[in-house]
C-alpha atoms as a PDB file:
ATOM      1  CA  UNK A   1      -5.232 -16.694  19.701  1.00  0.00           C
ATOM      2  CA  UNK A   2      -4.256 -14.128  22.250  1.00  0.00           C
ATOM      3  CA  UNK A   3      -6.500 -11.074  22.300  1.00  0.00           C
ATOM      4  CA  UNK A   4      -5.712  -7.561  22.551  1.00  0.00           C
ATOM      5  CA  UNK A   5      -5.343  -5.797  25.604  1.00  0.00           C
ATOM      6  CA  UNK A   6      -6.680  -2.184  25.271  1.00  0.00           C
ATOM      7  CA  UNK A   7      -5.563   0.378  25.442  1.00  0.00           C
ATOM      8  CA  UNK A   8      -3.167   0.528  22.909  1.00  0.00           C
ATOM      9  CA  UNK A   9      -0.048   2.918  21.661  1.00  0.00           C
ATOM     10  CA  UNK A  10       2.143   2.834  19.104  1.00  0.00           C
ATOM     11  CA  UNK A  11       5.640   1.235  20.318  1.00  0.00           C
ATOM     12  CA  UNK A  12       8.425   3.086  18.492  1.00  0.00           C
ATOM     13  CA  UNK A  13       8.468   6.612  18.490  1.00  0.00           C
ATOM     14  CA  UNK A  14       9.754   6.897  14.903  1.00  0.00           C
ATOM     15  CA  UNK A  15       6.069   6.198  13.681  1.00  0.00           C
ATOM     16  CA  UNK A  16       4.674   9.154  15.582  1.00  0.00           C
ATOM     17  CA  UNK A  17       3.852  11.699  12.573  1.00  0.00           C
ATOM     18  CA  UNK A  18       2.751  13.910  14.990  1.00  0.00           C
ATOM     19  CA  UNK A  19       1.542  14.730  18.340  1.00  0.00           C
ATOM     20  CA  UNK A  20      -1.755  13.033  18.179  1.00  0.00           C
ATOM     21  CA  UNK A  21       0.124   9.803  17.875  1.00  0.00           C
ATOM     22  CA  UNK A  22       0.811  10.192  21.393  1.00  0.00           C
ATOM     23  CA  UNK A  23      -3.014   9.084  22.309  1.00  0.00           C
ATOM     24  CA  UNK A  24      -3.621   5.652  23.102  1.00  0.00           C
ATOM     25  CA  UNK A  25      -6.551   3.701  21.094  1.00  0.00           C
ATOM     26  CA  UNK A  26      -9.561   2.535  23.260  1.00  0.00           C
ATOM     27  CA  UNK A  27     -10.103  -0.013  20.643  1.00  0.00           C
ATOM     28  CA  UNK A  28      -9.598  -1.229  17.415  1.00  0.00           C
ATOM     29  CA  UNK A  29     -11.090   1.870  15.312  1.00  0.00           C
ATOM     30  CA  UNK A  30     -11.479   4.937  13.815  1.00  0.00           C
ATOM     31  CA  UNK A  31     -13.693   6.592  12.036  1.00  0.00           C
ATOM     32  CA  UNK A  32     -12.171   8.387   8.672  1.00  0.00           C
ATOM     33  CA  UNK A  33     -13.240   7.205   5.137  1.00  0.00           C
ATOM     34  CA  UNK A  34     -10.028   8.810   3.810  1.00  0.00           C
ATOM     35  CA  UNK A  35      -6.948   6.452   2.566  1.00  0.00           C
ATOM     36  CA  UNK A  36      -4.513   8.555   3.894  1.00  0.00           C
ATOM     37  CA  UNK A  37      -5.665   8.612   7.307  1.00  0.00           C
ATOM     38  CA  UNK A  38      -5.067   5.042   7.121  1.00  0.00           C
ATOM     39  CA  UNK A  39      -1.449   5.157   5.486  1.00  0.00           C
ATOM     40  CA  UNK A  40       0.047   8.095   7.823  1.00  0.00           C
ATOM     41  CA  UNK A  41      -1.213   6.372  11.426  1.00  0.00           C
ATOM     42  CA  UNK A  42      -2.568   2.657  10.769  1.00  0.00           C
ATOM     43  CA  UNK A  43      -0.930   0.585   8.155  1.00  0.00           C
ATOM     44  CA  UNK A  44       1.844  -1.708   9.464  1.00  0.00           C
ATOM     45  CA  UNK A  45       2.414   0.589  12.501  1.00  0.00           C
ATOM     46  CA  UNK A  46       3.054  -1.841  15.632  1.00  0.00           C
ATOM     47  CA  UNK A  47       1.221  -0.791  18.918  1.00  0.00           C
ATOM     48  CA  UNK A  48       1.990  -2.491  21.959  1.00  0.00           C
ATOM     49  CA  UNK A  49      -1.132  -3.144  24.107  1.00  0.00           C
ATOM     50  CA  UNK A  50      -1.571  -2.911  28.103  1.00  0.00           C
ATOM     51  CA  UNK A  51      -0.006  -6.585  28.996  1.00  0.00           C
ATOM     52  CA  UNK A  52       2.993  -5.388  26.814  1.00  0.00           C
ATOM     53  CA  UNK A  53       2.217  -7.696  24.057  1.00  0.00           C
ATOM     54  CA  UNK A  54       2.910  -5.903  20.282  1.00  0.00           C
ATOM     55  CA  UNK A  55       0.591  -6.180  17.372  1.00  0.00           C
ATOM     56  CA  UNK A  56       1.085  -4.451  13.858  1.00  0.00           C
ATOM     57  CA  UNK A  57      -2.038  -3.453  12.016  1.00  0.00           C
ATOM     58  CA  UNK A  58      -2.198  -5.572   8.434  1.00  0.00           C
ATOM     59  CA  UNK A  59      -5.363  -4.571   7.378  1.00  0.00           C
ATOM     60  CA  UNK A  60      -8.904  -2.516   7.882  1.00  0.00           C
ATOM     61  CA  UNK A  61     -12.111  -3.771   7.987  1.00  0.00           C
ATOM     62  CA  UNK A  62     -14.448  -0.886   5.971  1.00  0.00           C
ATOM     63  CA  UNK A  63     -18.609  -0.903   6.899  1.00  0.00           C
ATOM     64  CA  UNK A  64     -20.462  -2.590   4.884  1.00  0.00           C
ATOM     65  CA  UNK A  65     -23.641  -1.190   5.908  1.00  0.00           C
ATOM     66  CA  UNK A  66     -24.788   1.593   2.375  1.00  0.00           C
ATOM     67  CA  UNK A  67     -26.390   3.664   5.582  1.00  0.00           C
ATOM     68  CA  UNK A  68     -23.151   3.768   7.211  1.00  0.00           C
ATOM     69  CA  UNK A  69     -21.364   4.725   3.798  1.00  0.00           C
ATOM     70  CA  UNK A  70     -24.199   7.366   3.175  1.00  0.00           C
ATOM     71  CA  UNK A  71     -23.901   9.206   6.273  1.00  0.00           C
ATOM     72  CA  UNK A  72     -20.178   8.917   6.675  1.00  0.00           C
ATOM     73  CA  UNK A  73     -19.316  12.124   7.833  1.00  0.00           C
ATOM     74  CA  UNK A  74     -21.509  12.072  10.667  1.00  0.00           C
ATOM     75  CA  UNK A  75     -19.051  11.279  13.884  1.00  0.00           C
ATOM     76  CA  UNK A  76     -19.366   7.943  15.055  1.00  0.00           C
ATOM     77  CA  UNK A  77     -21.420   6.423  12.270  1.00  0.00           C
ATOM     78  CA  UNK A  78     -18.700   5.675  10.209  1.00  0.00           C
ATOM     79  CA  UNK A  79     -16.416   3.114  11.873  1.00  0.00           C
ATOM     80  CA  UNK A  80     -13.200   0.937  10.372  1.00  0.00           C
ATOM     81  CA  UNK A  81     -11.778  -2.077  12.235  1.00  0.00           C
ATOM     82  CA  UNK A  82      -8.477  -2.509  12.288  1.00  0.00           C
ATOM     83  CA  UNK A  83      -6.800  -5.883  11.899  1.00  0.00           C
ATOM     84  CA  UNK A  84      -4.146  -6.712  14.015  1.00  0.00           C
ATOM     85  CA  UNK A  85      -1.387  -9.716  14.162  1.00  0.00           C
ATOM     86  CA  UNK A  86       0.154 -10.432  16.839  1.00  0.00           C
ATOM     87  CA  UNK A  87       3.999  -9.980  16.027  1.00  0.00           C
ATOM     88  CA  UNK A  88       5.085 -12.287  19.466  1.00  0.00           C
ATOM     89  CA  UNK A  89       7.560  -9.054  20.561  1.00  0.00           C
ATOM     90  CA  UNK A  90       7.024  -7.612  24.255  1.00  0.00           C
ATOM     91  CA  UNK A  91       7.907  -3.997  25.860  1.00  0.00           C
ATOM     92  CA  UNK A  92       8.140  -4.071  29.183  1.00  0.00           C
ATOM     93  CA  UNK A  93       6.933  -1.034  31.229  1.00  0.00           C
ATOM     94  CA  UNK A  94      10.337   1.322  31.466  1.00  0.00           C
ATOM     95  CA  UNK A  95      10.495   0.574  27.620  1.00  0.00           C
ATOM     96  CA  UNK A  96       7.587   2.108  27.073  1.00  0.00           C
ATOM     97  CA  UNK A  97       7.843   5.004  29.862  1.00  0.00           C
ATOM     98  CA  UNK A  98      10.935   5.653  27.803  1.00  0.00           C
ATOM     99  CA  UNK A  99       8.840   5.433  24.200  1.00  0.00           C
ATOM    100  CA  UNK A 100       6.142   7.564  25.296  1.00  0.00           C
ATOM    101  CA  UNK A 101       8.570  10.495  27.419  1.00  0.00           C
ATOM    102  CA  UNK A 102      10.773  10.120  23.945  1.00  0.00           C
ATOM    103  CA  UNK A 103       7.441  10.604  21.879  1.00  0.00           C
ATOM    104  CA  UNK A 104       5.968  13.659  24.491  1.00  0.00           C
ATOM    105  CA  UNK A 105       9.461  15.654  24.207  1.00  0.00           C
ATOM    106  CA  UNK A 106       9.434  15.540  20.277  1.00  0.00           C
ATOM    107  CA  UNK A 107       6.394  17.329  19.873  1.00  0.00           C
ATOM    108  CA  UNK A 108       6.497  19.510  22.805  1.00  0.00           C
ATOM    109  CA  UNK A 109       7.029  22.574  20.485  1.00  0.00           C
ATOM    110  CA  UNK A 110       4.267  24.917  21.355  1.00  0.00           C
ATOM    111  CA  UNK A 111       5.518  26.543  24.560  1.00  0.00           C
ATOM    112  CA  UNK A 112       3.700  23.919  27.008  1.00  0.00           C
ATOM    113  CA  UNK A 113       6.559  22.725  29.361  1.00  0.00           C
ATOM    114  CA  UNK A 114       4.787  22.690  32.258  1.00  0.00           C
ATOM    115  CA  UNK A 115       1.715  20.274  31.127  1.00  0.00           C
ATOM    116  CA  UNK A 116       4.606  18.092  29.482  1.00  0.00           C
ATOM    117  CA  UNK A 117       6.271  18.117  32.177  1.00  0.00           C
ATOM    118  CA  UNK A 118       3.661  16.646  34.662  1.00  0.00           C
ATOM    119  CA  UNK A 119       2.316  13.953  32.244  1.00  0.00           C
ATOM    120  CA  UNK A 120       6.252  13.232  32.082  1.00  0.00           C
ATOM    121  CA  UNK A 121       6.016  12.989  35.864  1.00  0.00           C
ATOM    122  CA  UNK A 122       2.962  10.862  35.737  1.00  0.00           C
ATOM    123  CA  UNK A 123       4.193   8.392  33.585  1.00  0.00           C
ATOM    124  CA  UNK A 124       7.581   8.050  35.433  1.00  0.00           C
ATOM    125  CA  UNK A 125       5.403   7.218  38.806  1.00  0.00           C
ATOM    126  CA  UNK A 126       3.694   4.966  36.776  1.00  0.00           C
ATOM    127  CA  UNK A 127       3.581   0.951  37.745  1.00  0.00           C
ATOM    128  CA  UNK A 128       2.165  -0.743  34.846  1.00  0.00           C
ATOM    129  CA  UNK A 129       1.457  -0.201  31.102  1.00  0.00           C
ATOM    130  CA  UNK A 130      -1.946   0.017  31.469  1.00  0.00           C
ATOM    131  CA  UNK A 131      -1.591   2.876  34.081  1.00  0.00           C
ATOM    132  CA  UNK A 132       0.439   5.125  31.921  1.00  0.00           C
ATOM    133  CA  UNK A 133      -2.092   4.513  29.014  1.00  0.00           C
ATOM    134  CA  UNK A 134      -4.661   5.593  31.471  1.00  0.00           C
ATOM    135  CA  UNK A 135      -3.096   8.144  32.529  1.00  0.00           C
END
């Protein structure tokens, strides 16, 4: 089985509910106990990893541990896997320069051109997915 290549993004810009759907994942994560959380940025989303390979989440993986489930809303402590399958699709890199710029220019509502503007120009100078997931 191939393994995941983080970091990670989502690869179509019609699953971005908002702007922090721009953020790559560092791994396969996140720490929220609520069910929507889950629904709105998670469930059968498809991210596209930094070898271009694209996965689509199927399920979560919830701690087990009752100390983890007791002190839940500490940051950190409480920690979901997500559960990927591969879905044997590729992006190459200008498909997802052209994802991300599509993604950065729908949210870029609040006035700050000039900071969208140079992570624009960063990701167009960009050689490689991982590099533009970097940053």
């Amino acid at each position: 089985m191939q393994r995941i290549s983080f970091p990670i993004m989502l690869s179509n810009t019609m699953d971005y509910k908002d702007g922090e759907a721009l953020l790559p994942l560092f791994d396969a994560y996140y720490s929220s106990p609520k069910e929507q959380v889950y629904r709105d940025y998670y469930h059968q989303k498809e991210f596209v990893d930094c070898k271009g390979c694209v996965y689509k989440v199927v399920d979560r993986k919830t701690p087990e541990s009752f100390w983890r489930n007791l002190f839940y809303f500490i940051p950190g402590v409480y920690k979901v896997e997500l559960i990927f399958q591969n879905t044997y699709k590729t992006m190459d890199v200008v498909a997802v320069k052209n994802n991300l710029i599509q993604g950065i220019r729908k949210f870029d509502t609040s006035g700050m051109n000039d900071v969208s503007e140079e992570w624009i120009q960063q990701i167009k100078k960009a050689n490689t997915i991982k590099e533009i997931l970097m940053g």
